[in-house]
Protein backbone atom coordinates (compact mmCIF):
# COMPACT_ATOMS: atom_id res chain seq x y z
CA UNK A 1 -21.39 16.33 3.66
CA UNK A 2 -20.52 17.54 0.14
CA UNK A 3 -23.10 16.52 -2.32
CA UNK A 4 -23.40 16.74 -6.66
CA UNK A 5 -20.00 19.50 -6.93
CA UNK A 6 -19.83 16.94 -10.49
CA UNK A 7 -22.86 15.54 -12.59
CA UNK A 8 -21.63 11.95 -11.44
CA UNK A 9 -21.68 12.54 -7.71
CA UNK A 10 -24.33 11.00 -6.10
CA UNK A 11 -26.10 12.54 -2.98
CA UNK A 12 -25.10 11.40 0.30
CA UNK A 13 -28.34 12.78 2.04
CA UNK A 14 -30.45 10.60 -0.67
CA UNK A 15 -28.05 7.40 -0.03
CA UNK A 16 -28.63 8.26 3.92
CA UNK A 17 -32.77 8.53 3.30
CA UNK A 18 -32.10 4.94 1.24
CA UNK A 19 -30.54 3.10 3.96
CA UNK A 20 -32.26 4.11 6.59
CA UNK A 21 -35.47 3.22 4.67
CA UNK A 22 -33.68 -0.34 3.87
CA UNK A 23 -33.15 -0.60 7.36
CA UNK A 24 -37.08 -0.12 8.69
CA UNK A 25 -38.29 -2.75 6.22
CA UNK A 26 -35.66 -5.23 7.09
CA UNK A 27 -33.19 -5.43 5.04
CA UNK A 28 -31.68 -8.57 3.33
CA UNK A 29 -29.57 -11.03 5.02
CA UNK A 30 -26.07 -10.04 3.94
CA UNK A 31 -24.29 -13.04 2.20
CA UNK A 32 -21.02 -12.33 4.35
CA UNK A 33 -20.29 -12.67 7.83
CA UNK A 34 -20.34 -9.44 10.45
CA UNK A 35 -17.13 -8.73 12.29
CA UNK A 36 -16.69 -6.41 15.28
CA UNK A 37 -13.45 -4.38 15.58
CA UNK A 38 -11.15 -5.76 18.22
CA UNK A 39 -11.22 -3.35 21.58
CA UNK A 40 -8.59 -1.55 22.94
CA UNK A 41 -9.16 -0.58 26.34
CA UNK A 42 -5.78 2.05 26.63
CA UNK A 43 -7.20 3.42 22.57
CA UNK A 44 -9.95 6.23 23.94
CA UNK A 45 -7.14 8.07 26.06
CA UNK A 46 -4.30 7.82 23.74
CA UNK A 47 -6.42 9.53 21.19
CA UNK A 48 -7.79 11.99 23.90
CA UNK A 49 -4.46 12.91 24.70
CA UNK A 50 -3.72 13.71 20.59
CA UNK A 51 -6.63 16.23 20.51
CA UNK A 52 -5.26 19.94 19.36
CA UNK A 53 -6.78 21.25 22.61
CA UNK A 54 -4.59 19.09 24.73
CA UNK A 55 -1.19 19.65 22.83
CA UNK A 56 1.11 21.74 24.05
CA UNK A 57 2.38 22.39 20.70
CA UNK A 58 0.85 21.49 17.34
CA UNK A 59 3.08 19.87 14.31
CA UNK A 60 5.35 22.38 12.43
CA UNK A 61 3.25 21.38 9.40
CA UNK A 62 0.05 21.25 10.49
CA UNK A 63 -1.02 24.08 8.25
CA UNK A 64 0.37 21.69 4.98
CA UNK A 65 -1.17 19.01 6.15
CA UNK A 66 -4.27 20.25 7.27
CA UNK A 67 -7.07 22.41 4.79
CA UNK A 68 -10.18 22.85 3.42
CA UNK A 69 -12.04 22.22 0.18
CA UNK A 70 -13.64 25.00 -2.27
CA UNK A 71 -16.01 23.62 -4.44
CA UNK A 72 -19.25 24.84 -5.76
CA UNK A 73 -20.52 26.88 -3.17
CA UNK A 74 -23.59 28.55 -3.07
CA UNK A 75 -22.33 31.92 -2.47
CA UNK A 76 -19.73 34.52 -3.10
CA UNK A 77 -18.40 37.08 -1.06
CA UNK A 78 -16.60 39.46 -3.52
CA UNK A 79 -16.83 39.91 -7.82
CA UNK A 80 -13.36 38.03 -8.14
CA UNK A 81 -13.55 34.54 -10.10
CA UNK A 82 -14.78 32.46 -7.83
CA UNK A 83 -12.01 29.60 -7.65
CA UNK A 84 -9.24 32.17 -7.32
CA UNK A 85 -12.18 33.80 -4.13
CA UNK A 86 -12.24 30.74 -2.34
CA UNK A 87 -8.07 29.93 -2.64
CA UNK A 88 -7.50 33.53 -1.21
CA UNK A 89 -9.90 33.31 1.29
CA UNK A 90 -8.43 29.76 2.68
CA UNK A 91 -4.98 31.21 2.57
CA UNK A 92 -6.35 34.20 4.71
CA UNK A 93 -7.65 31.72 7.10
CA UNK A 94 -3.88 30.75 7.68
CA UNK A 95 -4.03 27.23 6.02
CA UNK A 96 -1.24 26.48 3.10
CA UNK A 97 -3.65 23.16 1.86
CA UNK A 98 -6.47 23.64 -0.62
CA UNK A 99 -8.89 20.40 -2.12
CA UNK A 100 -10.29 21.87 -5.48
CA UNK A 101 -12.34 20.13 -7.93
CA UNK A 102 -10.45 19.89 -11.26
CA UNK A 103 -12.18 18.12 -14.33
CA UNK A 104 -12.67 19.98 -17.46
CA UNK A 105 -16.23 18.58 -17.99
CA UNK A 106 -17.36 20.43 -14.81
CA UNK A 107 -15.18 23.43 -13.99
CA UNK A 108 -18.09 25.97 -14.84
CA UNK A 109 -20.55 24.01 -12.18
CA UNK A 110 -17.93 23.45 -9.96
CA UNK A 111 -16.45 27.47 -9.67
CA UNK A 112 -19.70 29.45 -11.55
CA UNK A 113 -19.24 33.14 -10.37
CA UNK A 114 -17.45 35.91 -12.25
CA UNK A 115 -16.03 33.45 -14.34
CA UNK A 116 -15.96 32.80 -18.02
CA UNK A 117 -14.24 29.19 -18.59
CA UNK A 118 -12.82 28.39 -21.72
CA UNK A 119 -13.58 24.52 -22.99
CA UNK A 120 -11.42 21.99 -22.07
CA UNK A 121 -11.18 18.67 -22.91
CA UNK A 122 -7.57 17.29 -21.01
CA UNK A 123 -6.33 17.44 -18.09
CA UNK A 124 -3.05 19.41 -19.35
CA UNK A 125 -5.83 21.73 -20.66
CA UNK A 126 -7.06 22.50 -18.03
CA UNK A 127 -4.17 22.71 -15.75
CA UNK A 128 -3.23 25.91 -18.40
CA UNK A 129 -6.41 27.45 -18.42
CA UNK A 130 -6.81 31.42 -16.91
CA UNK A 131 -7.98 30.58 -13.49
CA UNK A 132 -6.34 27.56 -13.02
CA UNK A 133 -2.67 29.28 -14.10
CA UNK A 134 -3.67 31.64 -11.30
CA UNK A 135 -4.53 29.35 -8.75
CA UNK A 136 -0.97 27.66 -9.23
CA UNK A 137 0.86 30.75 -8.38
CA UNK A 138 -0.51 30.97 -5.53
CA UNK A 139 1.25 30.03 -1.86
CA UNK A 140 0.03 26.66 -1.03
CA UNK A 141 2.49 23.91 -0.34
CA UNK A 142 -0.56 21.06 -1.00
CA UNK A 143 -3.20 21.14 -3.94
CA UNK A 144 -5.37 18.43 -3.05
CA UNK A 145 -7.37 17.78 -6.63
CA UNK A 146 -10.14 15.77 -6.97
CA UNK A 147 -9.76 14.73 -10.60
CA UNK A 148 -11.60 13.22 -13.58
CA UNK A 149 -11.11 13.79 -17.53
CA UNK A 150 -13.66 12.98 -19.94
CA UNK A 151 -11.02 9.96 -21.18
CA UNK A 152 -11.74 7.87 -18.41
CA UNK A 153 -16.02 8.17 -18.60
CA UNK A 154 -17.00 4.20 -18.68
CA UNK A 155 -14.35 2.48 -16.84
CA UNK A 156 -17.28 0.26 -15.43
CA UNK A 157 -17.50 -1.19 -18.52
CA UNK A 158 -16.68 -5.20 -18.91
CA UNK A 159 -14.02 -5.51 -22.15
CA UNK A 160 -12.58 -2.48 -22.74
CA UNK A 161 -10.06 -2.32 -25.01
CA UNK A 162 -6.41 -1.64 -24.03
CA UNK A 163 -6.11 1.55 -26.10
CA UNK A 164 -8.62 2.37 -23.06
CA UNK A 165 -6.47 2.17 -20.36
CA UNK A 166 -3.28 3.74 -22.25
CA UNK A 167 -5.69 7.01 -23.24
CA UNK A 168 -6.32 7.31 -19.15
CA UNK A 169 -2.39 6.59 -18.48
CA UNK A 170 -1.46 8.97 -21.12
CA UNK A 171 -3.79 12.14 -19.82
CA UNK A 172 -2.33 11.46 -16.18
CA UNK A 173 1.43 11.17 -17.42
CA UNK A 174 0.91 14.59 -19.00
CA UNK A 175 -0.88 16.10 -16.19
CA UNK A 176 1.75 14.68 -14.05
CA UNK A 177 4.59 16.00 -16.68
CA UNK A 178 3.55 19.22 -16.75
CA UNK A 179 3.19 19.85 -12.99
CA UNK A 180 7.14 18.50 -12.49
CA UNK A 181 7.66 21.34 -15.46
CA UNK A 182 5.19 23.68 -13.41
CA UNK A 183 6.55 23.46 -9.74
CA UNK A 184 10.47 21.98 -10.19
CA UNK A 185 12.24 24.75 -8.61
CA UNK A 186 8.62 25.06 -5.49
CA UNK A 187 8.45 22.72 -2.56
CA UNK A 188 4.72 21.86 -3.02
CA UNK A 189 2.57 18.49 -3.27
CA UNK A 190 0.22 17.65 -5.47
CA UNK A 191 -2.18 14.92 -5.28
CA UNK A 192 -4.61 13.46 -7.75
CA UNK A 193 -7.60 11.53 -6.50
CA UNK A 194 -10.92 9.96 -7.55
CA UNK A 195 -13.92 11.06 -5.70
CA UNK A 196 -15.51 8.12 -3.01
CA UNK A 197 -14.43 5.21 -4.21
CA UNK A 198 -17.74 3.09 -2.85
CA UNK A 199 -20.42 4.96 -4.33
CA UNK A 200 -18.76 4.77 -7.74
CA UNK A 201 -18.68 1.04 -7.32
CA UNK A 202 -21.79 0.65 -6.30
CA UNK A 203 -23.40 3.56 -8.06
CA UNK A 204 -27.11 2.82 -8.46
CA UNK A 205 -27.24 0.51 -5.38
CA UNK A 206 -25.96 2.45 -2.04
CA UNK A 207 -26.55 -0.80 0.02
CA UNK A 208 -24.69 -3.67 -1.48
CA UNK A 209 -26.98 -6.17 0.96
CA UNK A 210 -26.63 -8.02 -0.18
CA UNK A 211 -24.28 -7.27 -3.02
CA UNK A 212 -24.97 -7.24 -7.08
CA UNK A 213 -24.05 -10.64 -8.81
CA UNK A 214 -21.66 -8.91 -10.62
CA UNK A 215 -19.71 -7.59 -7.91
CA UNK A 216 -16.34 -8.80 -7.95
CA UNK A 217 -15.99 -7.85 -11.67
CA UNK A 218 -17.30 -4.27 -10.84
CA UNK A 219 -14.04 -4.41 -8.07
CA UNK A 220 -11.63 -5.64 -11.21
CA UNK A 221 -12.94 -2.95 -13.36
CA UNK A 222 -12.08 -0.23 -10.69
CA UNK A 223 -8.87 -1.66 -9.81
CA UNK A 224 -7.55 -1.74 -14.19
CA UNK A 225 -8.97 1.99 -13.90
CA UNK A 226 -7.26 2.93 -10.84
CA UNK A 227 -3.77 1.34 -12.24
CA UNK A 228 -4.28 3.07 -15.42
CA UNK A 229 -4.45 6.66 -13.65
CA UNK A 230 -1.26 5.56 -11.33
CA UNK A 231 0.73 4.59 -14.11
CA UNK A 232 0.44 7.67 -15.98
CA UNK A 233 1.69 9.52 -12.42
CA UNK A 234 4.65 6.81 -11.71
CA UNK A 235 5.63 7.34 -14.83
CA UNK A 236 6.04 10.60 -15.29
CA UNK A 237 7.03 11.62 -11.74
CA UNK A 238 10.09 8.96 -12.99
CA UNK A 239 10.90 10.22 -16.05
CA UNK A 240 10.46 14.19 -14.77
CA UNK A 241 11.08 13.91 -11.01
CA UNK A 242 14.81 13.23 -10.38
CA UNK A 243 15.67 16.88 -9.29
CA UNK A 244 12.52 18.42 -8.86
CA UNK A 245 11.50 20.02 -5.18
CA UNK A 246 7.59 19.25 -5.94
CA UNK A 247 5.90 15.62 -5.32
CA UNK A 248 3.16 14.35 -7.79
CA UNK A 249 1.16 12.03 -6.05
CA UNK A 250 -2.13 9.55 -6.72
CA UNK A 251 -4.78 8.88 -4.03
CA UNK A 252 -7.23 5.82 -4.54
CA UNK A 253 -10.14 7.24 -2.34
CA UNK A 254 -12.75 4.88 -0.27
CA UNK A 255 -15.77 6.11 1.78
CA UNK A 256 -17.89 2.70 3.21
CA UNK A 257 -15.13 1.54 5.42
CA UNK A 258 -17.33 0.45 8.10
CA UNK A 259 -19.69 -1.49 5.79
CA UNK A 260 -17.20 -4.64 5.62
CA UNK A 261 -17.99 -4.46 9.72
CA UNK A 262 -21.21 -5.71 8.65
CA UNK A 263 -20.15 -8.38 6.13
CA UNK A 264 -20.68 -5.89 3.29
CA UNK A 265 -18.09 -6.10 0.23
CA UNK A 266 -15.94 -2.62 0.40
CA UNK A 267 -13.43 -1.32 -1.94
CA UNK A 268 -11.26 -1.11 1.11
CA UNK A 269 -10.97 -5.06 1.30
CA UNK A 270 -11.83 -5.77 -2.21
CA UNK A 271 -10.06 -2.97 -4.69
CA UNK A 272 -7.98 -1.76 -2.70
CA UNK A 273 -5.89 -5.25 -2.04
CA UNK A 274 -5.09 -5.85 -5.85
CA UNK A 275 -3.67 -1.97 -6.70
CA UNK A 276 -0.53 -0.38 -5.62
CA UNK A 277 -0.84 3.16 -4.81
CA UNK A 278 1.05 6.27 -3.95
CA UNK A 279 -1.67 7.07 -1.04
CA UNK A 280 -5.34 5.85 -0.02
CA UNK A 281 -7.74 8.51 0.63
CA UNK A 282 -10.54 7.94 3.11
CA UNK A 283 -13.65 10.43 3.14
CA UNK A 284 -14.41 9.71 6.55
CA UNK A 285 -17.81 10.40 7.51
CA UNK A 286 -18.69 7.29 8.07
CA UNK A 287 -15.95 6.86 10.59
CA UNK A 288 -15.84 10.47 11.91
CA UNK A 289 -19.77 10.12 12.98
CA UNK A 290 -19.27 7.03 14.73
CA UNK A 291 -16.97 8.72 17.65
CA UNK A 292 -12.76 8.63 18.03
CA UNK A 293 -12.45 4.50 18.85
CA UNK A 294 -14.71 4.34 15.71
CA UNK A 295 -13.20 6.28 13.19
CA UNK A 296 -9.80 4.81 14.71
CA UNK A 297 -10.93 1.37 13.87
CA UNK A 298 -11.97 2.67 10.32
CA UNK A 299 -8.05 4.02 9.80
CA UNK A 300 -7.20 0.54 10.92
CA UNK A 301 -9.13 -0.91 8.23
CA UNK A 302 -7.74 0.62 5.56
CA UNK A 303 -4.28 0.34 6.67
CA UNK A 304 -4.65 -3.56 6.95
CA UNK A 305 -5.72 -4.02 3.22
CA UNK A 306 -3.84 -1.18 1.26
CA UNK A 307 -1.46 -1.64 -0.91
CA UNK A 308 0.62 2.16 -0.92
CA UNK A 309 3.93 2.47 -2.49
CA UNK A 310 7.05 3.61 -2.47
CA UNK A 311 6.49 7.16 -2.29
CA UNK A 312 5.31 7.29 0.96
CA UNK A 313 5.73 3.93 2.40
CA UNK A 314 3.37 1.38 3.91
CA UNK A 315 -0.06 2.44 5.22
CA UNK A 316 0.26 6.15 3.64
CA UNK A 317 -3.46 7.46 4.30
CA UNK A 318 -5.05 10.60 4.40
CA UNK A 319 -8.44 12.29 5.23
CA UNK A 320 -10.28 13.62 1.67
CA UNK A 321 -13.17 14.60 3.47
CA UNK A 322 -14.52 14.93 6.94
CA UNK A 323 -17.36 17.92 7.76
CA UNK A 324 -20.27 18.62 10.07
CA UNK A 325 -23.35 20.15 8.82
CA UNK A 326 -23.29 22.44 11.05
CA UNK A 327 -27.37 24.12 10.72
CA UNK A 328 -28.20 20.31 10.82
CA UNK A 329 -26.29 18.99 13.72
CA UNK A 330 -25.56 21.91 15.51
CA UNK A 331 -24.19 19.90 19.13
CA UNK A 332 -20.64 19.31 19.82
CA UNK A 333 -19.21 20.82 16.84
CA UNK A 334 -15.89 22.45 18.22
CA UNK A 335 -15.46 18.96 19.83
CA UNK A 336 -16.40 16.80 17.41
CA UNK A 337 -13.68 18.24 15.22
CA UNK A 338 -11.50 18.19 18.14
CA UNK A 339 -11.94 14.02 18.52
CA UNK A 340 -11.40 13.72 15.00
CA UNK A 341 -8.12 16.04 14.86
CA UNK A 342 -7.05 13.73 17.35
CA UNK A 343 -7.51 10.72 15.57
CA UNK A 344 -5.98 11.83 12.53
CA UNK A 345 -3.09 13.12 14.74
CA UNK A 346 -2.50 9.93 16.75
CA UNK A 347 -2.56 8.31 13.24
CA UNK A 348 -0.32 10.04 11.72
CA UNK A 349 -2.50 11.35 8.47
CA UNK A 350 -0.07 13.22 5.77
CA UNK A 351 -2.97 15.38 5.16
CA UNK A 352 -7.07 16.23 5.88
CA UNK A 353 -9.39 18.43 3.98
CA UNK A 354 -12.24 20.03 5.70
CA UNK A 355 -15.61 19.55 3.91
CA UNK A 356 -15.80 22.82 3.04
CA UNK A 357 -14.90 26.48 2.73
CA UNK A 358 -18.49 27.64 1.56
CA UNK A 359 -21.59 25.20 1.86
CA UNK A 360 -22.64 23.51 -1.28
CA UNK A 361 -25.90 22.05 0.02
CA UNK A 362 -29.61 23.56 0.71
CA UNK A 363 -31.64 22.78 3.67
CA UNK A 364 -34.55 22.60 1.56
CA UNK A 365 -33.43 20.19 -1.80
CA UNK A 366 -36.90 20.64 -3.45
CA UNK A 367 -37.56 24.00 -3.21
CA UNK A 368 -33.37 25.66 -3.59
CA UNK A 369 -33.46 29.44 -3.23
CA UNK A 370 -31.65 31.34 -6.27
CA UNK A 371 -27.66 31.35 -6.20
CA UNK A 372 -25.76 33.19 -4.86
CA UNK A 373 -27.58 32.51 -1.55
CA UNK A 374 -27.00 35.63 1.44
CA UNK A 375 -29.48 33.78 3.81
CA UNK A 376 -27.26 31.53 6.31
CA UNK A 377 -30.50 29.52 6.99
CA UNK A 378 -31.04 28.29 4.00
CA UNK A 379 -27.70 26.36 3.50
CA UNK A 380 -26.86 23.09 5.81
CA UNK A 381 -23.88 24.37 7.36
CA UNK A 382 -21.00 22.74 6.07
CA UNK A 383 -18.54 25.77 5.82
CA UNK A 384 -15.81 27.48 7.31
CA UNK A 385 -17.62 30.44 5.93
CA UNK A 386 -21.42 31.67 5.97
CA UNK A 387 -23.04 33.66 2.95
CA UNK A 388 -22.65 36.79 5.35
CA UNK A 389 -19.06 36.41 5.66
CA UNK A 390 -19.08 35.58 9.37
CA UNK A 391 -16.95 32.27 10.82
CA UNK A 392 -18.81 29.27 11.50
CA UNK A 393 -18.15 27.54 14.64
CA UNK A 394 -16.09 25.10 12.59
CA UNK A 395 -14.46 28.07 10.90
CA UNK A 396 -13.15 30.16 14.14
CA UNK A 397 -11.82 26.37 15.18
CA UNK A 398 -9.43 25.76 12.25
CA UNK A 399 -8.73 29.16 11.84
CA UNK A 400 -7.30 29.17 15.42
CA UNK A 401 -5.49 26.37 14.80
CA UNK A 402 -4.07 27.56 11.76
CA UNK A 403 -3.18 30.98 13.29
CA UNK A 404 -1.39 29.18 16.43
CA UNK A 405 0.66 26.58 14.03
CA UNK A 406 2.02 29.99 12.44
């Protein structure tokens, strides 16, 4: 699971070690009531039957709609800058979708090798800056972009001023403005997104069982911030969008979806409800590790309390991130992903990003091996790609794919 890519990112291996620690001492009686997801008896073999190894024939856009992320990795494979490495090595894999980490706080941690970034301070800035120019030229057809500007750093605050919100509308309407200027005349999507939408609500408390006293307002909060960044994007695809062949989109991302099975407050039920968006983003771990019927239930969820617009129309949803560490839990793998392909299939996802081209995360936290790492046993396994330039399990799965969707 991808873990600190940005200073604000909180890890989900420590949040994991949290609960289950929470959970052995007895954790406090939640102040909601449980519910179990209704059961489909017909569900498990309607999703079997949407696996990629039981179709005949997979979507003619399966290689848009389905990718990989590239985000601080702990290895290179060549001297080339190591964003525009990791776009040309997804693009050799066959996919035409790429997730990339874009805030201009961050963009050294986030792409380190052979690379020399300027300073940034915008979005637009950043969006013109040498590597990022590059990376735009390039032939995908989706840039999935996780995305956060200095501008927006407090939104968790109670009283903000107005001239708040309009400074993060404004930085997304020019982002926005200058990628209808950008790709007018290209067929190509771009969407903006927060990073899990849960742990930034809940931030210093993973559990939420039972919830902070302040919890509703920390929902309000997120839902002003969240309208501020889709306003910017509305308005701009609007004004700049009439007769362009790209789409400019905003994702509103959750990640706890399965908490409000256990009476927990999510932003699912309780952000989510009170913010239009173009799209709702699920990083789906969560519902991924808890099998097909599961992580069917979880797509359920969201569906049933989003609000998505226009754009895309009622209960538009895709995957942001879904991965298996795969030197961690090395059973099932090519199977796993095949269940969860299904899933997203039989639901109808506009688009999934793999968790990730090149692992991010050490086995061994405390005692991290210098960078760039050329030992596969040292990393976790989530990759597409080892340090030795060999295919993970994962990685000669969705490159198959992605070669038979050609």
């Amino acid at each position: 699971m991808s873990k600190d890519p940005s200073a604000h990112r909180i890890s989900r291996r420590n949040f994991t070690r949290r609960l289950a620690a929470a959970s052995a001492a007895g954790a406090l009686p939640c102040a909601f009531a449980a519910e179990k997801p209704p059961v489909d008896a017909e569900l498990p073999a309607r999703l079997a039957a949407a696996r990629p190894s039981q179709l005949a024939r997979l979507p003619a856009d399966f290689n848009d709609r389905f990718g990989s992320t590239h985000v601080s990795g702990k290895y290179c494979l060549t001297e080339k800058p190591f964003l525009l490495e990791g776009a040309e090595k997804l693009l050799s894999l066959g996919t035409r979708l790429g997730k990339f980490w874009f805030e201009p706080a961050r963009a050294r941690r986030s792409y380190p090798f052979h690379s020399r970034w300027g300073d940034c301070s915008t979005l637009a800035e950043l969006a013109r800056s040498e590597y990022f120019s590059q990376l735009w030229q390039m032939p995908f057809t989706t840039f999935v972009l996780e995305t956060t500007t200095p501008a927006e750093e407090g939104w968790r605050k109670v009283g903000l001023p107005d001239d708040f919100y309009a400074t993060v509308t404004r930085e997304y309407f020019d982002l926005t403005a200058h990628f209808y200027r950008l790709f007018r005349d290209r067929v190509v999507t771009v969407v903006l997104q927060n990073w899990e939408g849960d742990w930034l609500l809940r931030y210093q408390d993973p559990k939420w069982n039972p919830p902070p006293a302040d919890w509703r307002q920390r929902c309000e909060q997120m839902q002003r911030w969240l309208a501020a960044r889709q306003a910017g994007v509305a308005k701009a695809r609007l004004e700049s969008g009439a007769r362009a062949k790209c789409t400019v989109a905003h994702a509103a991302e959750v990640n706890r979806v399965d908490d409000a099975f256990r009476g927990i407050p999510t932003m699912t039920r309780h952000v989510l409800p009170g913010v239009e968006m173009d799209l709702v983003s699920y990083s789906a771990y969560d519902g991924m590790n808890g099998g097909p019927v599961h992580f069917w239930k979880c797509l359920e969820e969201i569906r049933a309390h989003a609000r998505t617009g226009p754009l895309f129309g009622p209960g538009a949803l895709a995957i942001g991130e879904f991965g298996i560490p795969e030197n961690v839990s090395s059973a099932r793998i090519t199977e796993r992903y095949d269940e969860a392909l299904g899933v997203m299939l039989a639901a109808n996802v506009r688009h999934a990003a793999h968790w990730e081209l090149f692992c991010n995360e050490f086995r061994n936290e405390r005692q991290p091996p210098p960078t760039p790492v050329n030992d596969p046993k040292l990393m976790r396994g989530f990759w597409l790609v080892k340090p030795d330039g060999s295919l993970s399990e994962g990685g000669k799965y969705f490159s198959a794919l992605w070669q038979r969707a050609r």
